[in-house]
N, C-alpha and C. Protein backbone atom coordinates (compact mmCIF):
# COMPACT_ATOMS: atom_id res chain seq x y z
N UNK A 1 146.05 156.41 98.80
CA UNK A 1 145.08 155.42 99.15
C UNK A 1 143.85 155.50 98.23
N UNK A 2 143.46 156.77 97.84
CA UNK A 2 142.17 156.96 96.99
C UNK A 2 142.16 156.61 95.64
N UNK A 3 143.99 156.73 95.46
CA UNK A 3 144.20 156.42 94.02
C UNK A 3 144.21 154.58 94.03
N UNK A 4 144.87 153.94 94.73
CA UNK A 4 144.25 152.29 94.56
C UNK A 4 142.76 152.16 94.58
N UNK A 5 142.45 152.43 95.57
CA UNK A 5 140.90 152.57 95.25
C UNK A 5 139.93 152.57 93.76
N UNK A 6 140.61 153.56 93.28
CA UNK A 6 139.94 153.87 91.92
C UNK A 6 140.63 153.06 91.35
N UNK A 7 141.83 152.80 91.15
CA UNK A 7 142.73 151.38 90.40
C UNK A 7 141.63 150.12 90.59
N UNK A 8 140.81 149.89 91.91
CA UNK A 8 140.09 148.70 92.20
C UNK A 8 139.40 148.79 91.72
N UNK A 9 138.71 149.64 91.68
CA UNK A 9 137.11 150.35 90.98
C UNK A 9 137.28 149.77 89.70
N UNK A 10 137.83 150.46 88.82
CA UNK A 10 138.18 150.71 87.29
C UNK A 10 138.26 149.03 87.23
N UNK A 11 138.98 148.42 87.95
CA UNK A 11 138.97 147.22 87.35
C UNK A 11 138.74 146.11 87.72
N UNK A 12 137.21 146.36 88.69
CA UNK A 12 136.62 145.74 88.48
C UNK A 12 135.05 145.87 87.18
N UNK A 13 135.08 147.09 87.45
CA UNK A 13 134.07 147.90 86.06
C UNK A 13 134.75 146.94 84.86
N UNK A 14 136.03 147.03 84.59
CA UNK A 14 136.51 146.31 83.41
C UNK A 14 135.89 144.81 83.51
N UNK A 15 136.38 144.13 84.73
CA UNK A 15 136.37 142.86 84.55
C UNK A 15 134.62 142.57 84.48
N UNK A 16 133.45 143.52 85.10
CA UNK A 16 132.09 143.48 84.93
C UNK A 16 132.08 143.53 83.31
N UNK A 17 132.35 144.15 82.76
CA UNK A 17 132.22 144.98 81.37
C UNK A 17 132.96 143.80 79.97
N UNK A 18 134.09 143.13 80.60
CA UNK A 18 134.60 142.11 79.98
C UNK A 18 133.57 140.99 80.05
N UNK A 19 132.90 140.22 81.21
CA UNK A 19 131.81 139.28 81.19
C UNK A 19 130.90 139.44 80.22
N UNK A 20 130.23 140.77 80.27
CA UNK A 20 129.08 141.12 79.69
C UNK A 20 129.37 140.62 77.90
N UNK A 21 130.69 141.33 77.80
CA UNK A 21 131.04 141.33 76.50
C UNK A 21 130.93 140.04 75.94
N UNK A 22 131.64 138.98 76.52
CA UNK A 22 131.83 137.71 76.18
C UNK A 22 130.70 136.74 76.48
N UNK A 23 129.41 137.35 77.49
CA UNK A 23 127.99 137.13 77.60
C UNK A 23 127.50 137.13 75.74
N UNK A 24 127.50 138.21 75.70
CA UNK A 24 127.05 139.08 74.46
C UNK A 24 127.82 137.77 73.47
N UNK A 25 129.03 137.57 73.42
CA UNK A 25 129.69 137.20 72.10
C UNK A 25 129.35 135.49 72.03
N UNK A 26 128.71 135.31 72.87
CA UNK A 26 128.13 133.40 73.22
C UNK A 26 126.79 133.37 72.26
N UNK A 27 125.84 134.68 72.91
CA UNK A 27 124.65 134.99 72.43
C UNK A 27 124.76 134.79 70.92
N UNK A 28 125.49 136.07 70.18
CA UNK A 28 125.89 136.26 68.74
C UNK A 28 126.44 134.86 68.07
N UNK A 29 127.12 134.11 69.02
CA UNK A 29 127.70 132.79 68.37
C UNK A 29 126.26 131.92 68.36
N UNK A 30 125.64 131.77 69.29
CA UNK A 30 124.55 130.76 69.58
C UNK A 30 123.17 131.27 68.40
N UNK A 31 123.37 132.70 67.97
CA UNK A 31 122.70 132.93 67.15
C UNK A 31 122.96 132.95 65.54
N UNK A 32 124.29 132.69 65.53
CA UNK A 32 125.20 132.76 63.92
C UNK A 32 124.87 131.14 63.85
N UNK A 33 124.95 130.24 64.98
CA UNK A 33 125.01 128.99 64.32
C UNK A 33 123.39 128.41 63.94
N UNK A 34 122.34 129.24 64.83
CA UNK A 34 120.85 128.63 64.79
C UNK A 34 120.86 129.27 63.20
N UNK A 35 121.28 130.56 62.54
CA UNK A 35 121.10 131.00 61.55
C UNK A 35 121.47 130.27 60.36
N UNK A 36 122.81 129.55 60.62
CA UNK A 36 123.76 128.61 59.43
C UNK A 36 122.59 126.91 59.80
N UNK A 37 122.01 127.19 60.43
CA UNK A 37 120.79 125.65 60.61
C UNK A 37 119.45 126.14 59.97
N UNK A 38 119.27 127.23 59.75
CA UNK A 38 118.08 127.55 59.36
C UNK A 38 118.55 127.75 57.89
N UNK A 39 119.53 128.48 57.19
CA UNK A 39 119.85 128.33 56.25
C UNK A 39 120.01 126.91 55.56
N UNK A 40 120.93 126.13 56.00
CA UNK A 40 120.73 124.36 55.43
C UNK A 40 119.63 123.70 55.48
N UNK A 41 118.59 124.24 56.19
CA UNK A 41 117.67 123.24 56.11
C UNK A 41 116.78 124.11 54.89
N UNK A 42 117.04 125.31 54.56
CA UNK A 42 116.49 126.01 53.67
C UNK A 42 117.03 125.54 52.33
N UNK A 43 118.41 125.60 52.56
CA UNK A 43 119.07 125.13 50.76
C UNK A 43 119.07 123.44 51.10
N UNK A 44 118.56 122.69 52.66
CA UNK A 44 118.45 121.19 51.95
C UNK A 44 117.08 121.20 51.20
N UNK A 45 115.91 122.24 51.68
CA UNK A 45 114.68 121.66 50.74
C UNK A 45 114.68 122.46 49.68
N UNK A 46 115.35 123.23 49.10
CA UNK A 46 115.69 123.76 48.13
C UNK A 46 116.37 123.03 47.18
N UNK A 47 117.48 122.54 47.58
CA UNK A 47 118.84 122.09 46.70
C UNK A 47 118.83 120.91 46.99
N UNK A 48 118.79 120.56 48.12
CA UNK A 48 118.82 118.66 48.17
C UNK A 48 120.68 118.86 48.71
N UNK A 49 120.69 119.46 49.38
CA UNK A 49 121.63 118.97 50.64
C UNK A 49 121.88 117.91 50.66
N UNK A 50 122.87 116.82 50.38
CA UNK A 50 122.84 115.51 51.64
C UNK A 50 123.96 115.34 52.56
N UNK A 51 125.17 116.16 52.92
CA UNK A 51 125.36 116.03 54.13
C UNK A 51 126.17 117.58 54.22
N UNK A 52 125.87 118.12 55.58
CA UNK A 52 126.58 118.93 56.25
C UNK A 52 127.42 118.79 57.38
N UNK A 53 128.47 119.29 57.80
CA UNK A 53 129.09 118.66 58.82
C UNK A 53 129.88 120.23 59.24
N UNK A 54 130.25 120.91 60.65
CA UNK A 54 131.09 121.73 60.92
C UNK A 54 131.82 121.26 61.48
N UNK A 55 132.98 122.05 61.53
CA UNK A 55 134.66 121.78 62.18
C UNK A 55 135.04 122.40 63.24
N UNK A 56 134.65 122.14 64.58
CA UNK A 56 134.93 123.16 65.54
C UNK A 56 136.38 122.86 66.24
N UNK A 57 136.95 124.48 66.77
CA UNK A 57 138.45 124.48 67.29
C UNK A 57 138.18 123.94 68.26
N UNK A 58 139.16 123.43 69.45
CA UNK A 58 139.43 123.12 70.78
C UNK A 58 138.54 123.92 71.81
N UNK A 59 138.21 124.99 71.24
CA UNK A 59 137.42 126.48 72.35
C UNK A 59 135.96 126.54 72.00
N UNK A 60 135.75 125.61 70.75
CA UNK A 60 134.14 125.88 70.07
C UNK A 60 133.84 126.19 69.65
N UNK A 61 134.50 127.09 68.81
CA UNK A 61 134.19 127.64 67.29
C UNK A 61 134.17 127.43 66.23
N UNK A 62 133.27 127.67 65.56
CA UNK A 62 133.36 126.95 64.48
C UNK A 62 134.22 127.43 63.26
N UNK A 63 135.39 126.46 62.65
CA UNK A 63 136.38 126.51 61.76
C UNK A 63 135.86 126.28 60.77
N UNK A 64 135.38 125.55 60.13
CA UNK A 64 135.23 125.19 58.98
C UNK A 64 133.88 124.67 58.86
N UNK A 65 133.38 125.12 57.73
CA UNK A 65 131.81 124.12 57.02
C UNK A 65 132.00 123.39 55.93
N UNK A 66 131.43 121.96 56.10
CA UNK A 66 131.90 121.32 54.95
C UNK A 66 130.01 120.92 54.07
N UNK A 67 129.47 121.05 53.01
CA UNK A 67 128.29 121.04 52.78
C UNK A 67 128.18 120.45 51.77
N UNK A 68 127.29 119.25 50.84
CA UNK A 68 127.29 118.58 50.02
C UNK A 68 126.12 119.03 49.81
N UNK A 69 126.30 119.11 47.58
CA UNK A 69 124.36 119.50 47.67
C UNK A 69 124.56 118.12 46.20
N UNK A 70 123.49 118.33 45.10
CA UNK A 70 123.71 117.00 44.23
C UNK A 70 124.98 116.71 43.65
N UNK A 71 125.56 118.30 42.74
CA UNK A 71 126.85 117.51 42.27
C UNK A 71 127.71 118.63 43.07
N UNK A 72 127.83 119.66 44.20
CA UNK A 72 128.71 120.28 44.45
C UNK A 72 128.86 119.58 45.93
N UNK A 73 130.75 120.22 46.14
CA UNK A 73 130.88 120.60 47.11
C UNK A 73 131.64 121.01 48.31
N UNK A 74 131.18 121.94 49.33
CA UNK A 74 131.57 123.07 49.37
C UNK A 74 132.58 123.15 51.05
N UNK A 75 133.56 123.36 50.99
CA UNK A 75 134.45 123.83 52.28
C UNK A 75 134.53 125.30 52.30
N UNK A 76 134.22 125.90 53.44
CA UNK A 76 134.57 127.32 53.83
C UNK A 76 134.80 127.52 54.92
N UNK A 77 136.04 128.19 55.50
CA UNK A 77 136.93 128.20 56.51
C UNK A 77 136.19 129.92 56.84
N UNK A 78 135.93 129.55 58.89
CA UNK A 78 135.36 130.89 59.13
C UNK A 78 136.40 131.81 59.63
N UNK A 79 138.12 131.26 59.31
CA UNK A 79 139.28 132.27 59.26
C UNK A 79 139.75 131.51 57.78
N UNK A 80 140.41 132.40 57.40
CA UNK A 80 141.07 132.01 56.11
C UNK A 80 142.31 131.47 56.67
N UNK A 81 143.09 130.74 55.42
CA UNK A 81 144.18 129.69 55.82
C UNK A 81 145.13 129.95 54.40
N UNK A 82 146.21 130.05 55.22
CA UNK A 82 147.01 129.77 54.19
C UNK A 82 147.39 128.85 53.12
N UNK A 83 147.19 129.11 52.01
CA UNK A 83 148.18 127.94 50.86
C UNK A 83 148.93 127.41 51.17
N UNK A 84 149.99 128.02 51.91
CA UNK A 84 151.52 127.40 52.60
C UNK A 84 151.16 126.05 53.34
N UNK A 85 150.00 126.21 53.73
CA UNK A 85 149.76 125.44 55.09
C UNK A 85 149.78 123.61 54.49
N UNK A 86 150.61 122.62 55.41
CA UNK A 86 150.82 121.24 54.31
C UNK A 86 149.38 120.97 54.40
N UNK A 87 148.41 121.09 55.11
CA UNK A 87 147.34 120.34 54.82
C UNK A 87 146.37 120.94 53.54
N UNK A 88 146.78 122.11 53.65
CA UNK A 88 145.58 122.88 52.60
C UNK A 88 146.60 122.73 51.19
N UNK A 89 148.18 122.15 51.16
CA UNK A 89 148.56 121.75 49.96
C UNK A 89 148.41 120.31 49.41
N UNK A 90 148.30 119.54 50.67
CA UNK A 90 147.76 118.25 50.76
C UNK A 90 146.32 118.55 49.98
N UNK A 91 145.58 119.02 50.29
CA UNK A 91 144.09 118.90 50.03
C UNK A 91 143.65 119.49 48.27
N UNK A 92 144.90 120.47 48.07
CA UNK A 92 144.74 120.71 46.86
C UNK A 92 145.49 119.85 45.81
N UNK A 93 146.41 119.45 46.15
CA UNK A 93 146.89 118.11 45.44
C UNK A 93 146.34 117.21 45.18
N UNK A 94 145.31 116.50 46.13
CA UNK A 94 144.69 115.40 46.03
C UNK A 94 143.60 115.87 45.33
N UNK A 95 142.99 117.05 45.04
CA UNK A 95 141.69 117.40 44.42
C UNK A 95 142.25 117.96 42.77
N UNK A 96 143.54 118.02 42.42
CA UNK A 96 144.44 117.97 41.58
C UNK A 96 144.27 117.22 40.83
N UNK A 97 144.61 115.64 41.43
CA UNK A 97 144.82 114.37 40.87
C UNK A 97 143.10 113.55 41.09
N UNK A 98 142.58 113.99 41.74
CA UNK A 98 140.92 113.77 41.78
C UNK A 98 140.18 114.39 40.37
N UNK A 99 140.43 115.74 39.73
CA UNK A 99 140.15 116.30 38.56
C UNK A 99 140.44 116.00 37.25
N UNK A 100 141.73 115.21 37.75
CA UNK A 100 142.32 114.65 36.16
C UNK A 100 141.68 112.98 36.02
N UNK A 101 141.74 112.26 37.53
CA UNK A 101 141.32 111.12 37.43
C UNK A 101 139.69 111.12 37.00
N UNK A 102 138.52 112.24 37.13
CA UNK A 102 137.55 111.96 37.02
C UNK A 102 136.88 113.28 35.88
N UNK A 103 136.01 112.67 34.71
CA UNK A 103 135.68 113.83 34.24
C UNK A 103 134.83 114.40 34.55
N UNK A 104 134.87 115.91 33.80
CA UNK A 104 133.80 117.19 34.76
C UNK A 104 134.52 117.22 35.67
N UNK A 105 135.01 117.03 36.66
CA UNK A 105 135.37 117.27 38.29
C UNK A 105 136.64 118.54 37.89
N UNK A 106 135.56 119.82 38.88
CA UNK A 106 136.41 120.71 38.63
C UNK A 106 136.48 121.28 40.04
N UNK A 107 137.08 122.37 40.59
CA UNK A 107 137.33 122.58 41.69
C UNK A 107 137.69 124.48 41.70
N UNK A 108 137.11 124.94 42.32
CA UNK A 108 137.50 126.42 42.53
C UNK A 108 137.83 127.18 44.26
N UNK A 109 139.01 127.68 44.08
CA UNK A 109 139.17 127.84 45.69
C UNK A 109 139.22 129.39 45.37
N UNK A 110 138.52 130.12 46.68
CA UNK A 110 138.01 131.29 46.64
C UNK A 110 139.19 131.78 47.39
N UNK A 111 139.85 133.00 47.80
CA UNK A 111 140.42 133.58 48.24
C UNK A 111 140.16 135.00 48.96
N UNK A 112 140.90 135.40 50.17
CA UNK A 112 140.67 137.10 50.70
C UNK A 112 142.13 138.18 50.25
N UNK A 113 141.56 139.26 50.35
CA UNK A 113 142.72 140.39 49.14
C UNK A 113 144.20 139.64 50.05
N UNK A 114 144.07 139.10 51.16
CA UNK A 114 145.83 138.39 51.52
C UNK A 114 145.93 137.41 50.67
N UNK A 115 145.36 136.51 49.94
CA UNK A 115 145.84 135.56 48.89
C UNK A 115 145.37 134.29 49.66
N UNK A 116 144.80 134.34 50.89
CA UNK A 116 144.39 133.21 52.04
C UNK A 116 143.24 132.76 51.88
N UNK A 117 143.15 131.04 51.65
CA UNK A 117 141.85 130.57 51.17
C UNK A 117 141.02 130.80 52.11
N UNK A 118 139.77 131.22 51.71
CA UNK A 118 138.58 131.18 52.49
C UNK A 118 137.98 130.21 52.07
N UNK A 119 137.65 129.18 50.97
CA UNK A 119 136.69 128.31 50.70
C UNK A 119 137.22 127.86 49.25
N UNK A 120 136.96 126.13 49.29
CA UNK A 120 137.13 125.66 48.15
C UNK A 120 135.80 125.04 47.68
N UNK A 121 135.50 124.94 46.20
CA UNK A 121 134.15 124.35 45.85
C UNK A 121 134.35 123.78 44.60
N UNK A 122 133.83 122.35 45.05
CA UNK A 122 134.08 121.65 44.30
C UNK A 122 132.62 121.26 43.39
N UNK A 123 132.79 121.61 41.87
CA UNK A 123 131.63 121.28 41.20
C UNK A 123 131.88 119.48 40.11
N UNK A 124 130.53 119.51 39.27
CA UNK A 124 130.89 118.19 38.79
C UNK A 124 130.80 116.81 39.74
N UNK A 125 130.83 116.75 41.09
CA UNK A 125 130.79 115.77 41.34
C UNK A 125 129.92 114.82 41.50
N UNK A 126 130.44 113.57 41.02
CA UNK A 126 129.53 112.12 40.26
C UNK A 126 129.44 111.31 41.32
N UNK A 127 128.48 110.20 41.77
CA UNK A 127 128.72 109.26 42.82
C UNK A 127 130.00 108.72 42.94
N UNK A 128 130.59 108.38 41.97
CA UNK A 128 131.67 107.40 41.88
C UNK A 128 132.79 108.49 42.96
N UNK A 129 132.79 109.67 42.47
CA UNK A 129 134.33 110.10 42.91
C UNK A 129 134.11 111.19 44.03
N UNK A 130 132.43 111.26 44.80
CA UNK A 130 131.83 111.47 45.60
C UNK A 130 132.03 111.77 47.09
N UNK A 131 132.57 110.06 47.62
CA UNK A 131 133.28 109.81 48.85
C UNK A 131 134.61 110.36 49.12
N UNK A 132 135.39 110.33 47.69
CA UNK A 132 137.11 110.37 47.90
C UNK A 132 137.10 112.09 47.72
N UNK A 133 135.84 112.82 47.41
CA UNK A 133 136.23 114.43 46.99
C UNK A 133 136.21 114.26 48.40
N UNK A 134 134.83 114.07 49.21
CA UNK A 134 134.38 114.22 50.47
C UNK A 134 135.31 113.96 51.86
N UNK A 135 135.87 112.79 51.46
CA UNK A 135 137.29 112.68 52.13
C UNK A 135 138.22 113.64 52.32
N UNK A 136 138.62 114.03 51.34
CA UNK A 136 139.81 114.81 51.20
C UNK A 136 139.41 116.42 51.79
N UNK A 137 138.46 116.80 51.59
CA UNK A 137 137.98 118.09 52.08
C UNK A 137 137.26 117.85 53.62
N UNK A 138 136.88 117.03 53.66
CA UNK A 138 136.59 116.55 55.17
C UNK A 138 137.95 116.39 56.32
N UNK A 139 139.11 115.66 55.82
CA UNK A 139 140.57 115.61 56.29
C UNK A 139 140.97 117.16 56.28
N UNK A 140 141.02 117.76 55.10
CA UNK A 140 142.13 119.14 55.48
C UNK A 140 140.73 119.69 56.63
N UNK A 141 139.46 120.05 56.75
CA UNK A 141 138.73 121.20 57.73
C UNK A 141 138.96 120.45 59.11
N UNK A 142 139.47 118.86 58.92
CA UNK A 142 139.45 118.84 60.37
C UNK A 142 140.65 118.90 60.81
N UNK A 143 141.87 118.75 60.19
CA UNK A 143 143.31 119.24 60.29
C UNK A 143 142.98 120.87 61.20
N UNK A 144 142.44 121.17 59.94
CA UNK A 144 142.76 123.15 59.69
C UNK A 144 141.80 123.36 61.56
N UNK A 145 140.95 122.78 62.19
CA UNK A 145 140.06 122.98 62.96
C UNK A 145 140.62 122.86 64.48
N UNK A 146 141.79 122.02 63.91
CA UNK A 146 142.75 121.36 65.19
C UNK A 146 143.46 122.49 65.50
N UNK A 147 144.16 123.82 64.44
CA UNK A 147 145.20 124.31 64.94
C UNK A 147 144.94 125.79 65.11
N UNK A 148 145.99 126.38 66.05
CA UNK A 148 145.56 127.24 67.45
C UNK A 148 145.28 128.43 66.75
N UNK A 149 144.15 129.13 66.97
CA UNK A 149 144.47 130.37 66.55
C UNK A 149 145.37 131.09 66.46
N UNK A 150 145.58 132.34 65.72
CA UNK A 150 146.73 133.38 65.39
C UNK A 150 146.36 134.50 65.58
């Protein structure tokens, strides 16, 4: 009997101790995102920003940042994503045939030691070919934002 007891105990201590945690991990989120707002409004009067936009999952997190400054610009995924994945081959294809169709327009995708993009950045970009970079990197973070964690 003493031993359920302590089975109850223990877990409810856990399930106290689990709240707190996920108290705590709202806080840290609510404070990572006031930080990524204080930063943009720092590199918009710095750099001249003109649009930012995040990609949040189904649960509220934020997936992806997409950030425009004069001629860059920038997608970074806050999990990395596979190459394999059709949208992130979709997205590099079209920024493929976006590079050849427009000059200067160059494109660099960053990677983690798994070979999994963390962020693509796109430099060179001109008004003209502006909207259609913005498109295409706007489509794959909100694809990539839709699907379930792993």
């Amino acid at each position: 009997m003493a031993e359920k007891l302590r089975i109850g105990e223990l877990r409810d201590l856990l399930e106290r101790e689990i709240a707190e945690l996920e108290a705590r991990l709202q806080l840290y989120q609510q404070l990572l995102a006031l930080l990524d707002e204080c930063s943009t409004e720092a590199l918009s009067s710095t750099r001249g920003v003109r649009r930012g936009k995040e990609f949040r999952s189904r649960d509220g997190r934020v997936a992806a940042r997409l950030a425009a400054t004069r001629d860059t610009i920038r997608l970074s995924f806050t999990r990395p994503v596979p190459e394999q994945h059709p949208y992130i081959r979709y997205m590099l294809t079209a920024l493929e045939r976006l590079a050849s169709e427009y000059e200067g327009l160059e494109y660099t995708v960053e990677r983690d030691d798994e070979g999994r993009i963390t962020s693509v950045i796109v430099t060179g970009v001109s008004r003209d070919s502006e909207d259609e970079v913005y498109a295409v990197l706007e489509f794959a973070a909100k694809k990539v934002s839709e699907l379930p964690l792993r």
